[in-house]
C-alpha atoms as a PDB file:
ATOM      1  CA  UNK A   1     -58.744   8.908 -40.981  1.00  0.00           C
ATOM      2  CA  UNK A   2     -57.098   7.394 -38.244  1.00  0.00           C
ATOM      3  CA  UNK A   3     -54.041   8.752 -37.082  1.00  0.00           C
ATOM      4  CA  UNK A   4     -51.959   5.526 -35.946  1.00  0.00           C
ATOM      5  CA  UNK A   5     -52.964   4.144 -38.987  1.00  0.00           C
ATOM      6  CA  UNK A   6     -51.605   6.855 -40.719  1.00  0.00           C
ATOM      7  CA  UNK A   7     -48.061   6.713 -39.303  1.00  0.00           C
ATOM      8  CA  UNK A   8     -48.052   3.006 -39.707  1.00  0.00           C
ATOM      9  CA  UNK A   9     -48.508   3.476 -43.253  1.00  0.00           C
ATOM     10  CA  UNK A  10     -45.889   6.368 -43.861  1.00  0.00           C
ATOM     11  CA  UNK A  11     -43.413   3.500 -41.680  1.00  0.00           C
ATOM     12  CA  UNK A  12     -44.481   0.718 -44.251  1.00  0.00           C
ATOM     13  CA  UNK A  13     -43.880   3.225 -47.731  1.00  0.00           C
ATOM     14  CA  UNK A  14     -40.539   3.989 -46.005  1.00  0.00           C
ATOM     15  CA  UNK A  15     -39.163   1.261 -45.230  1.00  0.00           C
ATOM     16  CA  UNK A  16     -40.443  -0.658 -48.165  1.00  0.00           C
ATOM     17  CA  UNK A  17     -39.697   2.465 -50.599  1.00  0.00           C
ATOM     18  CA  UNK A  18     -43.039   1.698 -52.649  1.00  0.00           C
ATOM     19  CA  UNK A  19     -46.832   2.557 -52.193  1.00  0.00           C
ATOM     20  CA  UNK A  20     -47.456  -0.443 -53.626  1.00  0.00           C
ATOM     21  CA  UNK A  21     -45.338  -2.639 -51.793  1.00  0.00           C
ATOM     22  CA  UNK A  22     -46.255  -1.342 -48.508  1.00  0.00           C
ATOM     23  CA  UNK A  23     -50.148  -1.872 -49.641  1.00  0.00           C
ATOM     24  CA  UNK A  24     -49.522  -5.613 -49.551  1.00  0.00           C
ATOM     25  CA  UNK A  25     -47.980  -5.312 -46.388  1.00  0.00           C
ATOM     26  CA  UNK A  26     -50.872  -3.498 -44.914  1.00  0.00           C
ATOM     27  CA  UNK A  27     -53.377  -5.471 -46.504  1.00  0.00           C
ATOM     28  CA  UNK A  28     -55.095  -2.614 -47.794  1.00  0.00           C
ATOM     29  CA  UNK A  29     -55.448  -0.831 -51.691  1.00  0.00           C
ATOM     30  CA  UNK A  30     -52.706   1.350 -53.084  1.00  0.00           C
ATOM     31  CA  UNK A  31     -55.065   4.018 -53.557  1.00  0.00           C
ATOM     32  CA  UNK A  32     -55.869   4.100 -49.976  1.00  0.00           C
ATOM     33  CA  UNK A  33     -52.013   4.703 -49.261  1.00  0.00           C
ATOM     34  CA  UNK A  34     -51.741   7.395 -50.941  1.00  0.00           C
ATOM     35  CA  UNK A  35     -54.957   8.860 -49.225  1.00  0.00           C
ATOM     36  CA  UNK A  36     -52.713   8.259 -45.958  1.00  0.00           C
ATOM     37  CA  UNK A  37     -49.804  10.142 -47.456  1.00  0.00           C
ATOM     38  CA  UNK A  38     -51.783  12.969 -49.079  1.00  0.00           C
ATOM     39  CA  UNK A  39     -53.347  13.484 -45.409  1.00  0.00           C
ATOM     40  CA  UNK A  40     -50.331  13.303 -43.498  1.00  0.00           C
ATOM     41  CA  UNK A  41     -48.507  16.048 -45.981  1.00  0.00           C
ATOM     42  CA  UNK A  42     -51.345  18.316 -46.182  1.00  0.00           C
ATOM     43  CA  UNK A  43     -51.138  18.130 -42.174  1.00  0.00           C
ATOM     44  CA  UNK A  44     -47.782  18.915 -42.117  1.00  0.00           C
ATOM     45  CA  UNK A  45     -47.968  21.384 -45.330  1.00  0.00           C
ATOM     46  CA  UNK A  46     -45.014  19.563 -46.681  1.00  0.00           C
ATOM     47  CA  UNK A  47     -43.508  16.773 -48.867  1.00  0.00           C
ATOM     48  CA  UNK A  48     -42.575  13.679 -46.951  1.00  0.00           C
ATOM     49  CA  UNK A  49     -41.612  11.501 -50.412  1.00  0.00           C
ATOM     50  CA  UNK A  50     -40.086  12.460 -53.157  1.00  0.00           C
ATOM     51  CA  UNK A  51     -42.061  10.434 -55.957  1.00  0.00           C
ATOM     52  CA  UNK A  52     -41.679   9.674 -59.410  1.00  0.00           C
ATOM     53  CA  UNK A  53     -42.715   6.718 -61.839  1.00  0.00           C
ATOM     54  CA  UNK A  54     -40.228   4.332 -61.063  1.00  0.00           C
ATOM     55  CA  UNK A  55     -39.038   5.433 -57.015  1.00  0.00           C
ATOM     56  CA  UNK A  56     -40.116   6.488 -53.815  1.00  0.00           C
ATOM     57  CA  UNK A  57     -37.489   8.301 -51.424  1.00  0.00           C
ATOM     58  CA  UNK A  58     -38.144  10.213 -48.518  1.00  0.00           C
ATOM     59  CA  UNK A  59     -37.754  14.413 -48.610  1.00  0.00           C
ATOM     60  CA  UNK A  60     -35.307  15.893 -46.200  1.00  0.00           C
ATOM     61  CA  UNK A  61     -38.376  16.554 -44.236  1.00  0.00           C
ATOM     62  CA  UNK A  62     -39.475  13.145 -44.754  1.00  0.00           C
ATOM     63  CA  UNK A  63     -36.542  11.890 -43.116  1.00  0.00           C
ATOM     64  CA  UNK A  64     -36.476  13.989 -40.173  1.00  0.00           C
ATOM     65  CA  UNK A  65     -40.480  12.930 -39.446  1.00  0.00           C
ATOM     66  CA  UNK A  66     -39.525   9.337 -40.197  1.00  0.00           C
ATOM     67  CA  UNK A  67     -37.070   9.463 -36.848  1.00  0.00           C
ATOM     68  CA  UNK A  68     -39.851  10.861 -35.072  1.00  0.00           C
ATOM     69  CA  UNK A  69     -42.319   8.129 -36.504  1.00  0.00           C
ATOM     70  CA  UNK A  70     -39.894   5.742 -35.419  1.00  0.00           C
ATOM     71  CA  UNK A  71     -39.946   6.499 -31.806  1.00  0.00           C
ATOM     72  CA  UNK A  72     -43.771   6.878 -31.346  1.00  0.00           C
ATOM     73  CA  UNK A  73     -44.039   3.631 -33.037  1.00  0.00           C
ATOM     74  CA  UNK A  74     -41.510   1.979 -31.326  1.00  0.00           C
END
């Protein structure tokens, strides 16, 4: 999976605070999302969202990756 990509998509389900949400603003399926997420977590061995049926928030460790994120992005 590609990398950018990745990070664009953990930008999008932050600042958009839904996987599906930020699928329609990346154009792409909500499953694939979550394939970006999984990856990036399992990379980092940690949580970056927590999740449950009705919200998406970012972790504490979510947060902190989120300002780093931010600058490569930027």
């Amino acid at each position: 999976m590609n990398q950018l990509l990745s990070l664009r998509v953990f930008a999008a389900v932050a600042q958009e605070g839904s996987f599906v949400r930020a699928a329609e603003r990346m154009q792409i399926s909500t499953p694939m999302v979550s394939k970006h997420i999984a990856r990036l977590e399992e990379r980092l061995g940690a949580r970056l969202f927590h999740r449950n049926s009705r919200n998406v928030a970012l972790s504490d460790v979510g947060r902190v990756y989120w300002e780093s994120v931010k600058a490569i992005l930027a």
